[in-house]
PDB file of N, CA and C in Angstrom:
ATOM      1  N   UNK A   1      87.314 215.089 198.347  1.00  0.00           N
ATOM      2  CA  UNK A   1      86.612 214.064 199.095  1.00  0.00           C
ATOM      3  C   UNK A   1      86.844 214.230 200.599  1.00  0.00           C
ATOM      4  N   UNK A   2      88.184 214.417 200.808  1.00  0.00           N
ATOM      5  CA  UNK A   2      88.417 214.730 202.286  1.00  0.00           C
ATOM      6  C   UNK A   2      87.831 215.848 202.861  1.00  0.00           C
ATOM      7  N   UNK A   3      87.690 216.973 202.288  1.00  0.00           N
ATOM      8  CA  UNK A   3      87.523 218.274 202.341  1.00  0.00           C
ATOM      9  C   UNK A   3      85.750 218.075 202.745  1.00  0.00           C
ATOM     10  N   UNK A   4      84.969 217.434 201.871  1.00  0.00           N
ATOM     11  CA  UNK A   4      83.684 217.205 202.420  1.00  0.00           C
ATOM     12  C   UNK A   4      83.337 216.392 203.179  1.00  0.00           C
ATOM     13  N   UNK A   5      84.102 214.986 203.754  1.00  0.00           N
ATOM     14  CA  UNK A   5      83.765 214.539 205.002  1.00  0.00           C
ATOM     15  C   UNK A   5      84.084 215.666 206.017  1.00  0.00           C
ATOM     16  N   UNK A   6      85.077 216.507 206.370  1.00  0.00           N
ATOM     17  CA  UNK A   6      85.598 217.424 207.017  1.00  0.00           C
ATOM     18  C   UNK A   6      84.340 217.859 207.439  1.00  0.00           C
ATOM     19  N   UNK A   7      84.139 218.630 205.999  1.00  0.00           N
ATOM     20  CA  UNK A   7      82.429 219.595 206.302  1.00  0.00           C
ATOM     21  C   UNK A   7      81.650 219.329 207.184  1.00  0.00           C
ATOM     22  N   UNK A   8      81.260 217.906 206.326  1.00  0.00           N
ATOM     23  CA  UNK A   8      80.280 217.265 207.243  1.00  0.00           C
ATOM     24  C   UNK A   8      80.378 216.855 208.814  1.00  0.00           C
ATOM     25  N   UNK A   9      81.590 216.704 209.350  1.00  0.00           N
ATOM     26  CA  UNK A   9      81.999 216.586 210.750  1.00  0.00           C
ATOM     27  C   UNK A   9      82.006 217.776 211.096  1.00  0.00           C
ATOM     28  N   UNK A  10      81.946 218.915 210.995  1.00  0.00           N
ATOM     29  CA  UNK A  10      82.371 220.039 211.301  1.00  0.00           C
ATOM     30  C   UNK A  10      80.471 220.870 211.518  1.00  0.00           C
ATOM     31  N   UNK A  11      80.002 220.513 210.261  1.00  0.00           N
ATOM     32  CA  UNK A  11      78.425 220.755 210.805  1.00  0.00           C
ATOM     33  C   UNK A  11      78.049 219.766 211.464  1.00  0.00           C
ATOM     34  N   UNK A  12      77.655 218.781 211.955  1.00  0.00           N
ATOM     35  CA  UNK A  12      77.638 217.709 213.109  1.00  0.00           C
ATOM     36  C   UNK A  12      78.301 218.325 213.927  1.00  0.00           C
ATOM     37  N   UNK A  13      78.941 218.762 214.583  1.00  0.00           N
ATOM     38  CA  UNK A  13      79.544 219.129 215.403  1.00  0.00           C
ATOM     39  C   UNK A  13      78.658 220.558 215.939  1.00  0.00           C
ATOM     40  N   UNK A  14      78.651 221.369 215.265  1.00  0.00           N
ATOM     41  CA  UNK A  14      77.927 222.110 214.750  1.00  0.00           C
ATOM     42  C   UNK A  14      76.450 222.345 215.390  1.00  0.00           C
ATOM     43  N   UNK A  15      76.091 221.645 214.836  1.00  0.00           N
ATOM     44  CA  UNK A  15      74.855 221.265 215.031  1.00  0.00           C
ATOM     45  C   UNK A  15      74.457 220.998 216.537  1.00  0.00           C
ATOM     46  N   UNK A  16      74.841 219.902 216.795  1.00  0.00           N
ATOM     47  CA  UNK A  16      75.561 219.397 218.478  1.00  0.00           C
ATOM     48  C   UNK A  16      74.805 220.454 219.185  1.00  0.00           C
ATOM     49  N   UNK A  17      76.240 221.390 219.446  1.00  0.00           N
ATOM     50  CA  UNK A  17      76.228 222.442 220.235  1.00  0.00           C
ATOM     51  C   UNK A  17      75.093 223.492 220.193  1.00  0.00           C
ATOM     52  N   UNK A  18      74.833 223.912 218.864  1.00  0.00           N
ATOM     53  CA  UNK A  18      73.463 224.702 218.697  1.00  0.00           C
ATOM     54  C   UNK A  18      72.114 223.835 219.269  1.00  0.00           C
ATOM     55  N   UNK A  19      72.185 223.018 219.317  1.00  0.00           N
ATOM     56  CA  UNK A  19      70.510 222.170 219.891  1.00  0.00           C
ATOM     57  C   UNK A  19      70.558 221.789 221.354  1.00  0.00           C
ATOM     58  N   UNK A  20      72.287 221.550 221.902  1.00  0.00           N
ATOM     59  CA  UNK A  20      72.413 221.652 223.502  1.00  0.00           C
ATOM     60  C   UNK A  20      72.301 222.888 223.903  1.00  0.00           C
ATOM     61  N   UNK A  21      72.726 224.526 223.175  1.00  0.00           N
ATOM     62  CA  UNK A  21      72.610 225.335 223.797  1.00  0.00           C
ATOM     63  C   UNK A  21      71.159 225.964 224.002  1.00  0.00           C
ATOM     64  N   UNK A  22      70.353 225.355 222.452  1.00  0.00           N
ATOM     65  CA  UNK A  22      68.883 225.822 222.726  1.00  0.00           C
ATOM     66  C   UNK A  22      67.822 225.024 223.377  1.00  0.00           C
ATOM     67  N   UNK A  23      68.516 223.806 224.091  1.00  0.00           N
ATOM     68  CA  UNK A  23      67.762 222.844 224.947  1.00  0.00           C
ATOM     69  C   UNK A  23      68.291 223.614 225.947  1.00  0.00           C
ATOM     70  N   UNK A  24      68.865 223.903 226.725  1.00  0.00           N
ATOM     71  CA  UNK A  24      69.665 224.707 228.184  1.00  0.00           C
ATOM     72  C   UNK A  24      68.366 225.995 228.025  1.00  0.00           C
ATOM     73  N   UNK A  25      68.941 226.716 226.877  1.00  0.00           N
ATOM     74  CA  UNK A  25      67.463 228.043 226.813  1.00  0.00           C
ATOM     75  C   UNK A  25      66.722 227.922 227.091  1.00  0.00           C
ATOM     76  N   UNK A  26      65.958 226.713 226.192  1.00  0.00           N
ATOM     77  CA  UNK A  26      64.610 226.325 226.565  1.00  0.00           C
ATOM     78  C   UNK A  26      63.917 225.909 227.781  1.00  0.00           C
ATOM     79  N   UNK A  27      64.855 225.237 228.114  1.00  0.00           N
ATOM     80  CA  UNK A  27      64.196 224.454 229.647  1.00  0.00           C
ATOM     81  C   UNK A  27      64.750 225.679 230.982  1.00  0.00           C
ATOM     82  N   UNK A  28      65.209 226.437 230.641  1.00  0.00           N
ATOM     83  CA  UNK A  28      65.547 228.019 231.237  1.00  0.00           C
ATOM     84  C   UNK A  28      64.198 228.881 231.383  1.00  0.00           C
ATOM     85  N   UNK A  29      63.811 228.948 230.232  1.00  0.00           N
ATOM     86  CA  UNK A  29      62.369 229.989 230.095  1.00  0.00           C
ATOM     87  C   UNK A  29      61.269 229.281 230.758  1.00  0.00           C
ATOM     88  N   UNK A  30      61.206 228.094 230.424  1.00  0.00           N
ATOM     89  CA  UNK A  30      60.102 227.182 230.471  1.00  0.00           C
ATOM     90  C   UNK A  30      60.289 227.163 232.106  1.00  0.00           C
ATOM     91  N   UNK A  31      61.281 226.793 233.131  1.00  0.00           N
ATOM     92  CA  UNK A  31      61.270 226.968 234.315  1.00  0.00           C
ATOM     93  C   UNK A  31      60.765 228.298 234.930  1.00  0.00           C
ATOM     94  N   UNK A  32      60.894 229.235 234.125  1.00  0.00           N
ATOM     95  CA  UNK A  32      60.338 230.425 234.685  1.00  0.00           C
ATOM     96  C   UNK A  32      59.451 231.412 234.435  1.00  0.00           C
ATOM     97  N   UNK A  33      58.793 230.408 233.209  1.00  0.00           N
ATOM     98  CA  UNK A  33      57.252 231.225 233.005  1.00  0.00           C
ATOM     99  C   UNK A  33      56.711 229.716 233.610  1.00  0.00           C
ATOM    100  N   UNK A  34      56.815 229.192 234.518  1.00  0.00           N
ATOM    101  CA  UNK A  34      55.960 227.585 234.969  1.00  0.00           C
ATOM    102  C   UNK A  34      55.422 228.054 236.408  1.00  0.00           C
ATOM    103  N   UNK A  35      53.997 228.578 236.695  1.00  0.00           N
ATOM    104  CA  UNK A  35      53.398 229.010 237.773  1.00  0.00           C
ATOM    105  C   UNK A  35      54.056 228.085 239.061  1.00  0.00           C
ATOM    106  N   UNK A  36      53.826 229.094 240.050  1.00  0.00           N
ATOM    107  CA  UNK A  36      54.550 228.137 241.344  1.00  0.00           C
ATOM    108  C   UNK A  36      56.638 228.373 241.416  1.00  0.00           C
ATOM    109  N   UNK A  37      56.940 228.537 240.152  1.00  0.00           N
ATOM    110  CA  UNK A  37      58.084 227.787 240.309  1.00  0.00           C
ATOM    111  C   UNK A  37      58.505 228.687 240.877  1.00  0.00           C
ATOM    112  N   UNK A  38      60.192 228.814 241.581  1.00  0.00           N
ATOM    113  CA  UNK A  38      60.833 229.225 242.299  1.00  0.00           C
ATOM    114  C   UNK A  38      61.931 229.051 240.948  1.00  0.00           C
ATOM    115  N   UNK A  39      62.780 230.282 241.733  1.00  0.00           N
ATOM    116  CA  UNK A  39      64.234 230.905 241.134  1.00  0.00           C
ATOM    117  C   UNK A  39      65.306 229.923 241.341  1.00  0.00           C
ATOM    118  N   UNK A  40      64.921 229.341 242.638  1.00  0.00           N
ATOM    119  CA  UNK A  40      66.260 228.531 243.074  1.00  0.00           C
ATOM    120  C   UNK A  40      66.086 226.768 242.709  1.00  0.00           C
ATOM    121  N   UNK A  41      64.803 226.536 242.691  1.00  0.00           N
ATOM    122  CA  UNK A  41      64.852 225.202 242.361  1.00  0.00           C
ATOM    123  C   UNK A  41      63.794 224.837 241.564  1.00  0.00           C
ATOM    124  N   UNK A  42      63.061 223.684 241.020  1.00  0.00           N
ATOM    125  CA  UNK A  42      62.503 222.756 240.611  1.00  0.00           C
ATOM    126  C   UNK A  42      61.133 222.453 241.202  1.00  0.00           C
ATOM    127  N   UNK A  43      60.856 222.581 242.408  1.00  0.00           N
ATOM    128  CA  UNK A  43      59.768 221.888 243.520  1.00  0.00           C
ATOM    129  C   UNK A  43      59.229 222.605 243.622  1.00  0.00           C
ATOM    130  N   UNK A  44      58.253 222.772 243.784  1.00  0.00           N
ATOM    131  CA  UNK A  44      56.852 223.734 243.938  1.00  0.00           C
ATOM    132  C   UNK A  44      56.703 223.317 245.478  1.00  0.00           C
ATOM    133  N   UNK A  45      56.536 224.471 246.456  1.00  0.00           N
ATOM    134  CA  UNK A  45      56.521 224.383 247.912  1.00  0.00           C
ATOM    135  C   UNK A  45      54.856 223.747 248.347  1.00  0.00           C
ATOM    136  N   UNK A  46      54.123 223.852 247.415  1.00  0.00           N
ATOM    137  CA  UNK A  46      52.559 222.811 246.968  1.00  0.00           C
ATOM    138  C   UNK A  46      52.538 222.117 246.944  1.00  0.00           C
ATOM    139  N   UNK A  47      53.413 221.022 246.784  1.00  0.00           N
ATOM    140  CA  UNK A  47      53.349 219.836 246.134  1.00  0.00           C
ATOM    141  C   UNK A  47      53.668 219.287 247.441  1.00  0.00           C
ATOM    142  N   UNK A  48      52.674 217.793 247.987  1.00  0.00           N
ATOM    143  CA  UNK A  48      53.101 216.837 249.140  1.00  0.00           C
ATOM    144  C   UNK A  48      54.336 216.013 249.144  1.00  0.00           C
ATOM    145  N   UNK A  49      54.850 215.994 249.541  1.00  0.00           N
ATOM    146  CA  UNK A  49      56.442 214.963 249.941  1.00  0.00           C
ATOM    147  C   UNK A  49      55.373 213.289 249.724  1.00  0.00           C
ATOM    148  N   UNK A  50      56.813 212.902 248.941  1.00  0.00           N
ATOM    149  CA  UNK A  50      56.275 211.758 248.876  1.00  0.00           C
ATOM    150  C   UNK A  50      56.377 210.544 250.054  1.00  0.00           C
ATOM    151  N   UNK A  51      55.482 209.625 249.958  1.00  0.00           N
ATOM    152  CA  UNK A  51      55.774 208.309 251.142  1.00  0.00           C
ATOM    153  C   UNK A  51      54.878 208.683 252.205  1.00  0.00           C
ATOM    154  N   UNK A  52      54.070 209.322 252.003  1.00  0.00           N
ATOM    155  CA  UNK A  52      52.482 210.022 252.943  1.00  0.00           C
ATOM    156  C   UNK A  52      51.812 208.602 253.029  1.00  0.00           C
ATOM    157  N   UNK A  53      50.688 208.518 254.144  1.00  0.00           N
ATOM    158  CA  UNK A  53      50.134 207.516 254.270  1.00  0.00           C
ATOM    159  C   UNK A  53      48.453 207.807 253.126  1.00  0.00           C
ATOM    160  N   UNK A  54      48.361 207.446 252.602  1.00  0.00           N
ATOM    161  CA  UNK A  54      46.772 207.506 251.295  1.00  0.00           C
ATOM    162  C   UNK A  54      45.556 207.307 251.949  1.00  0.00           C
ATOM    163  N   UNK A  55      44.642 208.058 251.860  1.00  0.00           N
ATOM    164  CA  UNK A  55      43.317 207.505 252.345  1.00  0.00           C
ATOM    165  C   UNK A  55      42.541 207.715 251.086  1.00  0.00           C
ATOM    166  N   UNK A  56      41.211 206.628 251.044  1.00  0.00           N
ATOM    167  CA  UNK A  56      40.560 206.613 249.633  1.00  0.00           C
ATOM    168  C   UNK A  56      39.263 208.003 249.964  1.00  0.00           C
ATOM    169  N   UNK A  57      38.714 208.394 249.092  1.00  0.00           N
ATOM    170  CA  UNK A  57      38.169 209.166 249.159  1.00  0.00           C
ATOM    171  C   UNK A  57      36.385 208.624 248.704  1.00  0.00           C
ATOM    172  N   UNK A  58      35.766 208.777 249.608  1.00  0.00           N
ATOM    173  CA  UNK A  58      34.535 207.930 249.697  1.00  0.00           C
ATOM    174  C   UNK A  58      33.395 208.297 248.553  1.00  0.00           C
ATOM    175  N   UNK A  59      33.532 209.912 248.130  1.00  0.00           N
ATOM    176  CA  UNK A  59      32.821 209.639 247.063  1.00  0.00           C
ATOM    177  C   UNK A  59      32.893 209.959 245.728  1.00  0.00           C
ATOM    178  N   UNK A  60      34.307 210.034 245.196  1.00  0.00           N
ATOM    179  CA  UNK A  60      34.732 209.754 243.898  1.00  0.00           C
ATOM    180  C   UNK A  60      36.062 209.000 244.162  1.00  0.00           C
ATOM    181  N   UNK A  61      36.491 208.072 244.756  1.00  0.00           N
ATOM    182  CA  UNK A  61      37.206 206.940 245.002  1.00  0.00           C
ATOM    183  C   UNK A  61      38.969 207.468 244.794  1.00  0.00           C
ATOM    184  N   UNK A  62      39.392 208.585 245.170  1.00  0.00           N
ATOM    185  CA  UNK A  62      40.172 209.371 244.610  1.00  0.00           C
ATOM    186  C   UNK A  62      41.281 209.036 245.770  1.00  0.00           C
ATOM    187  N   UNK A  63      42.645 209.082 245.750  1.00  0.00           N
ATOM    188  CA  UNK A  63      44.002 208.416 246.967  1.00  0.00           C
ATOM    189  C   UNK A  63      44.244 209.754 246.864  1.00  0.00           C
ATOM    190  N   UNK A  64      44.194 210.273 248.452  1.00  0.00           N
ATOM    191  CA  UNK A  64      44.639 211.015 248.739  1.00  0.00           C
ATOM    192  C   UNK A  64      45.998 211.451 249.930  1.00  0.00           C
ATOM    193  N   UNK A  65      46.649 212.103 250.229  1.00  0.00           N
ATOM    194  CA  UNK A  65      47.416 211.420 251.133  1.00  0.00           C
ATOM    195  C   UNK A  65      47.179 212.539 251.873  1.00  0.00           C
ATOM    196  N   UNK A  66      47.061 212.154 253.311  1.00  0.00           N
ATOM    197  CA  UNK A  66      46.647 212.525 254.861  1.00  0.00           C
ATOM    198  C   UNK A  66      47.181 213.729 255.031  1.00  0.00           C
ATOM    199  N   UNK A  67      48.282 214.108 254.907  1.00  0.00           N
ATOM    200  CA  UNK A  67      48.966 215.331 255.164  1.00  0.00           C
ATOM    201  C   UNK A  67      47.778 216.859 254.422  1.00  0.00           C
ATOM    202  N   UNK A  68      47.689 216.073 253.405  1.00  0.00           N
ATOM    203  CA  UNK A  68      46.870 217.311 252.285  1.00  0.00           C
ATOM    204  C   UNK A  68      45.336 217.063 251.890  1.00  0.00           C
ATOM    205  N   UNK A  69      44.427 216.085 253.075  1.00  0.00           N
ATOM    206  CA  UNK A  69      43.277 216.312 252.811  1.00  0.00           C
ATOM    207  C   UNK A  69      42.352 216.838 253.689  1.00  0.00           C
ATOM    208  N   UNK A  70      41.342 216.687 253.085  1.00  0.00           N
ATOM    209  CA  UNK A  70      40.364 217.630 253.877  1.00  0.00           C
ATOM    210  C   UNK A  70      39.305 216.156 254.600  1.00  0.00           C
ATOM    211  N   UNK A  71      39.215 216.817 255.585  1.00  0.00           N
ATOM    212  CA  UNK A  71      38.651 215.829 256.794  1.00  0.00           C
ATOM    213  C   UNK A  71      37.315 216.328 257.311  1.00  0.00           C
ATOM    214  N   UNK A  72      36.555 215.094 258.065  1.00  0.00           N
ATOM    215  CA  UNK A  72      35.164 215.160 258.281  1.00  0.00           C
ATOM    216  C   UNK A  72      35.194 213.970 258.994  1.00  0.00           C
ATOM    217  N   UNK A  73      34.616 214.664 260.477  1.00  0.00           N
ATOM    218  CA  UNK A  73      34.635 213.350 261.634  1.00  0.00           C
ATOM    219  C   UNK A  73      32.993 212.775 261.573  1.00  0.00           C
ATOM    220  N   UNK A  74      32.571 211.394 261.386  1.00  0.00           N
ATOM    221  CA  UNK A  74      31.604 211.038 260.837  1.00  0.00           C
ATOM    222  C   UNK A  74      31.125 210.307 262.196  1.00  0.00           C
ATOM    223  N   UNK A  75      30.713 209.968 263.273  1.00  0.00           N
ATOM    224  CA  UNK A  75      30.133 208.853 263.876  1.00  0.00           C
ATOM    225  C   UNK A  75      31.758 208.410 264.806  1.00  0.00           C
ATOM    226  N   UNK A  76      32.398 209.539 264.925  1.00  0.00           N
ATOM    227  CA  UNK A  76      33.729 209.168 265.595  1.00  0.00           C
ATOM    228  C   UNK A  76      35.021 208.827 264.263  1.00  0.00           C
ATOM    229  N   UNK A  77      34.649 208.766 263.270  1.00  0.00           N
ATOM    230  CA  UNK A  77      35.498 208.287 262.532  1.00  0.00           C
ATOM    231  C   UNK A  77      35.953 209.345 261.510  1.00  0.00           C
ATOM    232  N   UNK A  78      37.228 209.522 261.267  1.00  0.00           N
ATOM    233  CA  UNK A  78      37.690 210.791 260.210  1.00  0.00           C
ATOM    234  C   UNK A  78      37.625 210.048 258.789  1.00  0.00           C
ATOM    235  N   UNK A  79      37.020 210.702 258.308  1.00  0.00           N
ATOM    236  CA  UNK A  79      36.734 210.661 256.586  1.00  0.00           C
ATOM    237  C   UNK A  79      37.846 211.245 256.240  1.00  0.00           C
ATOM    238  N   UNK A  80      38.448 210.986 254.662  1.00  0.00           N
ATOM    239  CA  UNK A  80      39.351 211.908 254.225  1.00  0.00           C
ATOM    240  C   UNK A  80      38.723 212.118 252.624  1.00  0.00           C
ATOM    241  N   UNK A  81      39.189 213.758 252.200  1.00  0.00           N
ATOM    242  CA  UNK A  81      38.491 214.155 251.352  1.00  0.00           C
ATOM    243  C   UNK A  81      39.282 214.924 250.094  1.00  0.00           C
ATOM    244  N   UNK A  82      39.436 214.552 249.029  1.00  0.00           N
ATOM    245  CA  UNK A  82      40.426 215.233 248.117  1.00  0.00           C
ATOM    246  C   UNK A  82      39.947 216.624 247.754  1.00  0.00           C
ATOM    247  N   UNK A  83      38.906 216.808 247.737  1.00  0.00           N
ATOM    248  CA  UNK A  83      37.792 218.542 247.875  1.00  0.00           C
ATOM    249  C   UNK A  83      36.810 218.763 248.432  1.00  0.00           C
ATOM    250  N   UNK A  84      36.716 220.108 248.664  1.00  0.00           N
ATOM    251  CA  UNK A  84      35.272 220.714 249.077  1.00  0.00           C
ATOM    252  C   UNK A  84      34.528 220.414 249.098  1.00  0.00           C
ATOM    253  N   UNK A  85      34.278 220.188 246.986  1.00  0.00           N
ATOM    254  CA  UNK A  85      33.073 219.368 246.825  1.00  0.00           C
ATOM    255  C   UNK A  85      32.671 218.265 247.227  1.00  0.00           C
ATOM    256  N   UNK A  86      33.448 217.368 246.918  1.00  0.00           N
ATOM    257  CA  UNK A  86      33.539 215.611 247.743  1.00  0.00           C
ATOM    258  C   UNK A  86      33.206 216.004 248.943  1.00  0.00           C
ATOM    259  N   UNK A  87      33.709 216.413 250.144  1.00  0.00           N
ATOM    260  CA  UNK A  87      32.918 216.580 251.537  1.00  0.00           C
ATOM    261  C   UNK A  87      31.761 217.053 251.765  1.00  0.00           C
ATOM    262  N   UNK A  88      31.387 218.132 250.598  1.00  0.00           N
ATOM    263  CA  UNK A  88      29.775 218.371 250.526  1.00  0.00           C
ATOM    264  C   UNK A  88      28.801 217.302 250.544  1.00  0.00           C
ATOM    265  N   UNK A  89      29.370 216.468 249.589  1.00  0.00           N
ATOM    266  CA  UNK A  89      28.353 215.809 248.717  1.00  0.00           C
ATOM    267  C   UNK A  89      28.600 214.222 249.558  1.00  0.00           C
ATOM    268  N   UNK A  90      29.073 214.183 250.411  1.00  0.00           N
ATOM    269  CA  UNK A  90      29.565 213.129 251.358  1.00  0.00           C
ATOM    270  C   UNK A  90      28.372 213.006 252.321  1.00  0.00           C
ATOM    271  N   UNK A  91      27.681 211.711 252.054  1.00  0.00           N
ATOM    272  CA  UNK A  91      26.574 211.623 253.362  1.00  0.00           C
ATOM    273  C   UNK A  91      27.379 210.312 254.021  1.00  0.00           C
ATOM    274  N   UNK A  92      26.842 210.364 254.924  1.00  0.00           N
ATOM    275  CA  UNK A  92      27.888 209.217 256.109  1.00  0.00           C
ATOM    276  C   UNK A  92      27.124 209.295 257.089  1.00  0.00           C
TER     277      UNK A  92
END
């Protein structure tokens, strides 16, 4: 009786370690077949910093933030634009 609770603590234990070491693997590979990513960190040098000021986007209503959009001076006034297309298709 003792001998098989033993077991059983001993695979639990077991176990444990085999699913932390193949979660560490996993999220190992997965960082570095993940386009963009970098060797040294997490952040994609693409991606906007957060706490940007948002402008709405006039013609698919889309928040964009100022740092990373595309602009169009209308009648004196800057439009902001989440794409190409949207500024195409932008009458003002």
């Amino acid at each position: 009786m003792i001998r098989t609770i033993l077991y059983l603590l001993v695979a639990v234990f077991l176990i444990t370690l085999v699913r932390a070491f193949v979660g560490i693997i996993g999220r190992a590979v997965g960082d570095l077949l993940r386009p963009g990513s970098s060797a040294g960190g997490r952040e994609s040098a693409q991606r906007p910093k957060p706490g940007g000021e948002l402008k709405k986007d006039p013609v698919c209503g889309a928040f964009v933030p100022v740092s990373t959009s595309l602009t169009k001076t209308v009648k004196g006034e800057m439009v902001y634009f989440c794409s190409p297309e949207c500024r195409e298709r932008y009458r003002g």
